[in-house]
C-alpha atoms as a PDB file:
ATOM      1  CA  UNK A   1       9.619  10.177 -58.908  1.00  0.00           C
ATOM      2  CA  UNK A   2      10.830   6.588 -60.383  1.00  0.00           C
ATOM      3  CA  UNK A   3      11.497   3.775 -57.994  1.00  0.00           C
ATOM      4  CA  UNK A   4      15.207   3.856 -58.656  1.00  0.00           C
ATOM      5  CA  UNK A   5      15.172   7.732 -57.348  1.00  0.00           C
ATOM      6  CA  UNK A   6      12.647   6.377 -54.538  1.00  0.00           C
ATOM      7  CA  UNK A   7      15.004   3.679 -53.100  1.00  0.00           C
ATOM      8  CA  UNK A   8      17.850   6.042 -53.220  1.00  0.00           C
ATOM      9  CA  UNK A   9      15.533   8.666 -51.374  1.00  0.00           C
ATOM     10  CA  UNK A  10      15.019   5.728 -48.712  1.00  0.00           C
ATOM     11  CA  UNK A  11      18.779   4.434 -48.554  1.00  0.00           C
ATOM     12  CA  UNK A  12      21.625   5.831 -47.236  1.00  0.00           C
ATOM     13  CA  UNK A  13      25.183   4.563 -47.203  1.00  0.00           C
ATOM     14  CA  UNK A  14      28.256   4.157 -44.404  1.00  0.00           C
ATOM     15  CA  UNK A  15      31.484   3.201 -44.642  1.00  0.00           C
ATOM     16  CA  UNK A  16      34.300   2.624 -42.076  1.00  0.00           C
ATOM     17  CA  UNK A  17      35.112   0.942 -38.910  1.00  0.00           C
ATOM     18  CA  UNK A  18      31.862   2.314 -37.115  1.00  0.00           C
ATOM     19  CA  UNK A  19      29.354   0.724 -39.937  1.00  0.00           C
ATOM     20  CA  UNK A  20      28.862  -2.006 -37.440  1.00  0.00           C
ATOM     21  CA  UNK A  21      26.991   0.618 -35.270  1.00  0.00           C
ATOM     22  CA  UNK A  22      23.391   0.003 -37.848  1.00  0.00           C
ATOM     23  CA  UNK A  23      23.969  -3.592 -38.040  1.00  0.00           C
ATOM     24  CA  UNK A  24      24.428  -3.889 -34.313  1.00  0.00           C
ATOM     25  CA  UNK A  25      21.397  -1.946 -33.992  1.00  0.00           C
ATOM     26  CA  UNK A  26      19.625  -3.611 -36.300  1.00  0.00           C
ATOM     27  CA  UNK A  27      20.306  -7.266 -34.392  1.00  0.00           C
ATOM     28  CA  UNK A  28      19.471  -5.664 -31.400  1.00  0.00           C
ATOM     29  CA  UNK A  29      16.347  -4.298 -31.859  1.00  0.00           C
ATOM     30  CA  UNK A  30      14.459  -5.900 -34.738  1.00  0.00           C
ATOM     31  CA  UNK A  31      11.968  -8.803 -33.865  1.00  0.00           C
ATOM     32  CA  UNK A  32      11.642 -10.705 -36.973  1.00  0.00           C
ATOM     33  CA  UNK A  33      15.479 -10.769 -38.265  1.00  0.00           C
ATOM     34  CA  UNK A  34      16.266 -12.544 -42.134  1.00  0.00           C
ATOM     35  CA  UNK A  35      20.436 -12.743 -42.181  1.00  0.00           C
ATOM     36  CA  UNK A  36      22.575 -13.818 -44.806  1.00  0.00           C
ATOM     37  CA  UNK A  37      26.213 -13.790 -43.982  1.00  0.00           C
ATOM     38  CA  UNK A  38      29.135 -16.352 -45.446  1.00  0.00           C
ATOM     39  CA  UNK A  39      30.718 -15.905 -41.805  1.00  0.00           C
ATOM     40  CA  UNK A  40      29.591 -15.165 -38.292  1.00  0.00           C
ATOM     41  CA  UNK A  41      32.105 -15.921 -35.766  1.00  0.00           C
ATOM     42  CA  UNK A  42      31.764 -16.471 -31.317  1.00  0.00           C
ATOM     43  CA  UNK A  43      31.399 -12.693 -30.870  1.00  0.00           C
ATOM     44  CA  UNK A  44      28.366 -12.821 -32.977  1.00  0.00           C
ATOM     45  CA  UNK A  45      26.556 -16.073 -32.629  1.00  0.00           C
ATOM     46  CA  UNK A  46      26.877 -14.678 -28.679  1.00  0.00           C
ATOM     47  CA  UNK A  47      25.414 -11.747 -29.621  1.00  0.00           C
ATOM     48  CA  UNK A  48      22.263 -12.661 -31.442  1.00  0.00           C
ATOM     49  CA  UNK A  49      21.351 -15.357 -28.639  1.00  0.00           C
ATOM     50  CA  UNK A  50      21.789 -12.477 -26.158  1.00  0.00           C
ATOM     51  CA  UNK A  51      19.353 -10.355 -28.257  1.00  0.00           C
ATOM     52  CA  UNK A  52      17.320 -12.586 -29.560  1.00  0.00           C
ATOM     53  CA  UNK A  53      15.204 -13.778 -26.420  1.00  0.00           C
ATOM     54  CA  UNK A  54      11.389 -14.614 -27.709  1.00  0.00           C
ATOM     55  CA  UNK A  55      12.658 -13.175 -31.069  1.00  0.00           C
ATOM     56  CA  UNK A  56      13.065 -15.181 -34.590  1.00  0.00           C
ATOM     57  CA  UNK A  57      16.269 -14.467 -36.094  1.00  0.00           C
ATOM     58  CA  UNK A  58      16.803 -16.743 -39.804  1.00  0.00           C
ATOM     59  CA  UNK A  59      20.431 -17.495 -40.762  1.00  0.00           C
ATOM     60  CA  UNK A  60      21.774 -18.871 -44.067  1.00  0.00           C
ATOM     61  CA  UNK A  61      25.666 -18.460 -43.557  1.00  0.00           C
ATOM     62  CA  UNK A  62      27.981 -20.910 -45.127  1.00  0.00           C
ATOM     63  CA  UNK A  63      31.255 -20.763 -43.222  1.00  0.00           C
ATOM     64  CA  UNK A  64      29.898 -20.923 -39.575  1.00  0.00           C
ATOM     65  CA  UNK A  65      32.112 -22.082 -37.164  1.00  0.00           C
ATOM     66  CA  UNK A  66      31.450 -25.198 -35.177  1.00  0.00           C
ATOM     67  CA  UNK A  67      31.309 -23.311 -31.887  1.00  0.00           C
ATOM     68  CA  UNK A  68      29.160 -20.385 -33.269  1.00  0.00           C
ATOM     69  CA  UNK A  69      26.694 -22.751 -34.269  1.00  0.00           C
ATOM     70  CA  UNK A  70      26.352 -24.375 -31.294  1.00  0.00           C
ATOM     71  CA  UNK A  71      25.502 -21.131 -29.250  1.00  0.00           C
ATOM     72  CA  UNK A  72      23.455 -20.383 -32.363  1.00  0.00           C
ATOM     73  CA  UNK A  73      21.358 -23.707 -31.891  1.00  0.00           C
ATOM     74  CA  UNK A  74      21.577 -24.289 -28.312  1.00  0.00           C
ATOM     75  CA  UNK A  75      19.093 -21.679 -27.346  1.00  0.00           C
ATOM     76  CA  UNK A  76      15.792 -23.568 -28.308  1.00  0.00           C
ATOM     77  CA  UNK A  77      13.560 -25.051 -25.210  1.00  0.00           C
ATOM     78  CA  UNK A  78      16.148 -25.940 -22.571  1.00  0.00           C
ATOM     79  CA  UNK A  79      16.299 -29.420 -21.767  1.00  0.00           C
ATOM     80  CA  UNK A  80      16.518 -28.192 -17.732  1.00  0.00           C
ATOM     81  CA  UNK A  81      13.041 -26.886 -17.880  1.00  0.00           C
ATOM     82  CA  UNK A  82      11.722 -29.809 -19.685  1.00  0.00           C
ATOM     83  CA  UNK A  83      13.110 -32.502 -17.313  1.00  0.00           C
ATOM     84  CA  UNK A  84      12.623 -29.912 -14.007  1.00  0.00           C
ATOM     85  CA  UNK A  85       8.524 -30.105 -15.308  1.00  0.00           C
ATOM     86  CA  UNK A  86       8.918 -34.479 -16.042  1.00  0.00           C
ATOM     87  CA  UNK A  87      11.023 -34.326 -12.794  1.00  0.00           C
ATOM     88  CA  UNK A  88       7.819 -32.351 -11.334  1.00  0.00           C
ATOM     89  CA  UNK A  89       4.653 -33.946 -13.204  1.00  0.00           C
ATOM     90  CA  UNK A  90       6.302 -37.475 -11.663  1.00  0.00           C
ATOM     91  CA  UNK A  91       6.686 -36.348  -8.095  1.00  0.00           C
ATOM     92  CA  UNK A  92       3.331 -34.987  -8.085  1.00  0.00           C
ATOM     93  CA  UNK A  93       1.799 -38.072  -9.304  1.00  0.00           C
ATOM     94  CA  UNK A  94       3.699 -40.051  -6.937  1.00  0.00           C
ATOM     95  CA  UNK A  95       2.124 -37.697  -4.249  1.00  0.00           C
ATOM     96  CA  UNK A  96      -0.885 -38.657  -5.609  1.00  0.00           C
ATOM     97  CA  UNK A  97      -0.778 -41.909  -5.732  1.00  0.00           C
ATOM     98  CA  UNK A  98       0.635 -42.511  -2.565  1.00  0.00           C
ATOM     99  CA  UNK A  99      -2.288 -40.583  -0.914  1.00  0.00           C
ATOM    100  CA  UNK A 100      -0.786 -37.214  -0.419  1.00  0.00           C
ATOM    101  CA  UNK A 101      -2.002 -33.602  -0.616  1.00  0.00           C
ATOM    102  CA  UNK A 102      -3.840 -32.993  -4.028  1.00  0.00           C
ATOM    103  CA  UNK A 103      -3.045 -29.944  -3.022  1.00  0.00           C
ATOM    104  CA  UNK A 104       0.946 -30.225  -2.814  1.00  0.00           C
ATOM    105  CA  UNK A 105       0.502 -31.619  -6.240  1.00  0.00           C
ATOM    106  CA  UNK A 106      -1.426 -29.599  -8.031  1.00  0.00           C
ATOM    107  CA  UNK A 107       0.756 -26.244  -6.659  1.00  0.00           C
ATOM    108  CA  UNK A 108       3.925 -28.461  -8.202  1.00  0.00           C
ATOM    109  CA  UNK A 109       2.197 -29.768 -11.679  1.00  0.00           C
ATOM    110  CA  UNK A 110       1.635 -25.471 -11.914  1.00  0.00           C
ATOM    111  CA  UNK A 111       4.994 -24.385 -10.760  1.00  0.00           C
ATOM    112  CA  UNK A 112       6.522 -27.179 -13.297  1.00  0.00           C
ATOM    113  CA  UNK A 113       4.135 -25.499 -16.337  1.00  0.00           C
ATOM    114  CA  UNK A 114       4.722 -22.228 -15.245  1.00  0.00           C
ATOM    115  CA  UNK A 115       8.587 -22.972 -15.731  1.00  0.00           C
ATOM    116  CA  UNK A 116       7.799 -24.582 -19.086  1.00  0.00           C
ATOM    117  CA  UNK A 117       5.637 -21.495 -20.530  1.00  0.00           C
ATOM    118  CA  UNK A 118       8.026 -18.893 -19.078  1.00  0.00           C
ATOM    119  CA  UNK A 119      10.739 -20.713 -21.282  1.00  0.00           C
ATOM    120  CA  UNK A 120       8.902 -21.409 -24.233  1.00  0.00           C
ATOM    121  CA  UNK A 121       7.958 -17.336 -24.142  1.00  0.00           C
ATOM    122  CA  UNK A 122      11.486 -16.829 -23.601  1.00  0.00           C
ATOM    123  CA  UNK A 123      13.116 -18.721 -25.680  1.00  0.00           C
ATOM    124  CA  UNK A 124      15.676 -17.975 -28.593  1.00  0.00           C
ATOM    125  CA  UNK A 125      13.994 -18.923 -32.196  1.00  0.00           C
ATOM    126  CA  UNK A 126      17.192 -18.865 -33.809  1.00  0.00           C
ATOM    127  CA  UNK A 127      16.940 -20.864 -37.073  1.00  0.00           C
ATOM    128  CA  UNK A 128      20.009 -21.990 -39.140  1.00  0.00           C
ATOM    129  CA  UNK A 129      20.960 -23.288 -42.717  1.00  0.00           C
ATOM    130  CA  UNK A 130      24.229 -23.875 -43.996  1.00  0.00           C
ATOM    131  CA  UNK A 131      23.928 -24.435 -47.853  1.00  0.00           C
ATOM    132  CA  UNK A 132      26.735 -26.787 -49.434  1.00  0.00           C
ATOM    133  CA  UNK A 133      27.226 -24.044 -52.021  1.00  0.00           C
ATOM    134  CA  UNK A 134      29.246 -21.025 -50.802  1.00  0.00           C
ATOM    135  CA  UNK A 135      26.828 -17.874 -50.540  1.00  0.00           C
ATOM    136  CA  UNK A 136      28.800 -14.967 -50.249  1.00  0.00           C
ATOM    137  CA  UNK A 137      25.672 -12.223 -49.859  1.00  0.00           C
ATOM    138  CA  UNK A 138      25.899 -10.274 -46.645  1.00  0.00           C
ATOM    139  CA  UNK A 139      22.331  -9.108 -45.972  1.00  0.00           C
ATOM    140  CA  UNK A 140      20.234  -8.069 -42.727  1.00  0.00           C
ATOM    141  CA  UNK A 141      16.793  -7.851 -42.970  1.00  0.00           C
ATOM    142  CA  UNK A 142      14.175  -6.888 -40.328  1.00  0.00           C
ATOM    143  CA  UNK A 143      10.656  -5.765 -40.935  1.00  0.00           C
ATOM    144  CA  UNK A 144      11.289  -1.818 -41.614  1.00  0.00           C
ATOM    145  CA  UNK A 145      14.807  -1.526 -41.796  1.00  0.00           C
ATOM    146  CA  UNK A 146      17.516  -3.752 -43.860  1.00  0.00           C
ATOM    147  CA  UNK A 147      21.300  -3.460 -44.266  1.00  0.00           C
ATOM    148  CA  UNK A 148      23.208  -4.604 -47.083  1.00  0.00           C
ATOM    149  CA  UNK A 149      26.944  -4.374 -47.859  1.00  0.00           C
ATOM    150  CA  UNK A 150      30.609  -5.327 -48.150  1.00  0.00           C
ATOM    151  CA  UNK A 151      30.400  -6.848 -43.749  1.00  0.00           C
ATOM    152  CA  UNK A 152      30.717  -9.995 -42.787  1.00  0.00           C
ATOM    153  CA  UNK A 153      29.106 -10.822 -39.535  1.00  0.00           C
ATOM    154  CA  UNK A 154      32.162 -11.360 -37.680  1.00  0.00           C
ATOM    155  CA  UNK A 155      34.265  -9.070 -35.137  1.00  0.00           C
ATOM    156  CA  UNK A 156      36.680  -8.188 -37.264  1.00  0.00           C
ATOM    157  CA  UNK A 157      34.137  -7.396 -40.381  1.00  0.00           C
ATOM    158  CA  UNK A 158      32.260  -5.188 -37.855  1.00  0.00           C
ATOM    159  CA  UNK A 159      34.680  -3.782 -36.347  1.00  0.00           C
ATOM    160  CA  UNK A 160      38.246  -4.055 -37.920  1.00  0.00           C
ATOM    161  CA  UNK A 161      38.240  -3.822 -41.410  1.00  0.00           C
ATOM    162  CA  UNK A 162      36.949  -0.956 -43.882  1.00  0.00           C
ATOM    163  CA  UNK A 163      33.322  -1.810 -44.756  1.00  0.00           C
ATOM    164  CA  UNK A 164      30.206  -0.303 -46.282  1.00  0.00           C
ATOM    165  CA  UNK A 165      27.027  -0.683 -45.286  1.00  0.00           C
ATOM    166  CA  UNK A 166      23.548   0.546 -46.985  1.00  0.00           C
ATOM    167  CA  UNK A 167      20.255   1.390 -44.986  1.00  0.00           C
ATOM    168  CA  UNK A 168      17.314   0.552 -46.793  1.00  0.00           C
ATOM    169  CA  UNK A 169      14.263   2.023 -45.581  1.00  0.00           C
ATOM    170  CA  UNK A 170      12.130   1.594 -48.325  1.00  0.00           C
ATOM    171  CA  UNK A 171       8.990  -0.844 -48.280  1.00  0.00           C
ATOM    172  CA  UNK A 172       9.428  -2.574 -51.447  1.00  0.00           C
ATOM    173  CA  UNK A 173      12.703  -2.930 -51.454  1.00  0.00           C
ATOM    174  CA  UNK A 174      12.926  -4.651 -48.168  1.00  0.00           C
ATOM    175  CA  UNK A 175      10.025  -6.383 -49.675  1.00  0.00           C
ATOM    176  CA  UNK A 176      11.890  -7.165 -52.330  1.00  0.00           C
ATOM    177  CA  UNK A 177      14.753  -8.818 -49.831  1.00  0.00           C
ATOM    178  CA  UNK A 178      12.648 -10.470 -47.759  1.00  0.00           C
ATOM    179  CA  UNK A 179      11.433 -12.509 -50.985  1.00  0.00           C
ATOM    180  CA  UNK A 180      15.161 -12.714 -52.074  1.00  0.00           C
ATOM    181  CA  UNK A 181      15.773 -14.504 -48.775  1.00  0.00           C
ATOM    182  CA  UNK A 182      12.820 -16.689 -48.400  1.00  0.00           C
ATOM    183  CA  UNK A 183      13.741 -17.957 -52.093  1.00  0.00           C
ATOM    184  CA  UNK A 184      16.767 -19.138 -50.903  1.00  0.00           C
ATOM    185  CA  UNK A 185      15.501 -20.435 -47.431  1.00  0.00           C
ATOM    186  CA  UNK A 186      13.270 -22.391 -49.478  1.00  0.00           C
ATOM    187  CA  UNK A 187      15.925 -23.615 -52.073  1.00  0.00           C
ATOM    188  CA  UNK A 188      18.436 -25.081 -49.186  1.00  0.00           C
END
């Protein structure tokens, strides 16, 4: 069997308003995530931050919106937990210096780190370029699963309009889109 006959083997192919159901999937579960997409709207940019927690998801998209990008990038360490553990760290030493409890101190200094690790665990690793050049591939790439197709990662290009999707299970071509991407990370 020739690789062309191979990848077809490994591929299959949706169309319709319910193609967003592997894509959705796909976001959901994967936890290494490689997405092109010329647009991803709120609905979106919500839903990988909801999905993404201790996850990297990679996004080149060219026509982000200003709001989508923001929930897109706000989800890296939160600065709460990093001044709550300063806020913390200072009191403690205060406590220290001032001749109180090591004890009381040390049981803040941990409860201040514990906050820190359980966010830095936790955390979104959602990372985004927007290339100057308009890149209209719409690709979604995890590690044993990727989609390509006609969607846009939008509500309406999920959801509304007539798309078509293709499931690629094959290794070497999801090899071969992984490089794809990373070639253009790298370019940007």
């Amino acid at each position: 069997m020739g690789l062309i006959s191979l990848i077809r083997a490994r591929t299959s192919s949706y169309y319709g308003k319910r193609a967003y159901r592997y894509v959705d999937k796909l976001l959901k579960d994967e936890r290494n995530l490689l997405i092109i997409s010329p647009y991803i709207d709120d609905y979106y940019a919500a839903y990988l931050a909801r999905h993404a927690s201790g996850r990297k998801r990679y996004i080149i998209s060219s026509s982000i919106r200003g709001s989508a990008a923001k929930k897109l990038q706000k989800n890296q360490l939160s600065n709460s937990a990093a001044a709550t553990f300063l806020a913390v760290s200072v009191n403690s030493l205060l406590f220290l210096i001032g001749g109180f409890s090591a004890l009381i101190a040390f049981f803040t200094i941990a409860f201040g780190a514990i906050l820190v690790a359980y966010s830095l665990a936790h955390r979104n690793r959602i990372y985004l370029k927007v290339p100057k050049e308009f890149v209209h591939v719409k690709m979604y790439v995890g590690e044993r699963v990727a989609i390509e197709g006609s969607a846009n990662l939008t509500y309406a290009g999920m959801h509304k309009n007539i798309e078509t999707v293709r499931l690629i299970r094959d290794q070497r071509a999801i090899d071969a889109l992984k490089r794809q991407f990373w070639t253009m990370w790298n370019s940007l």
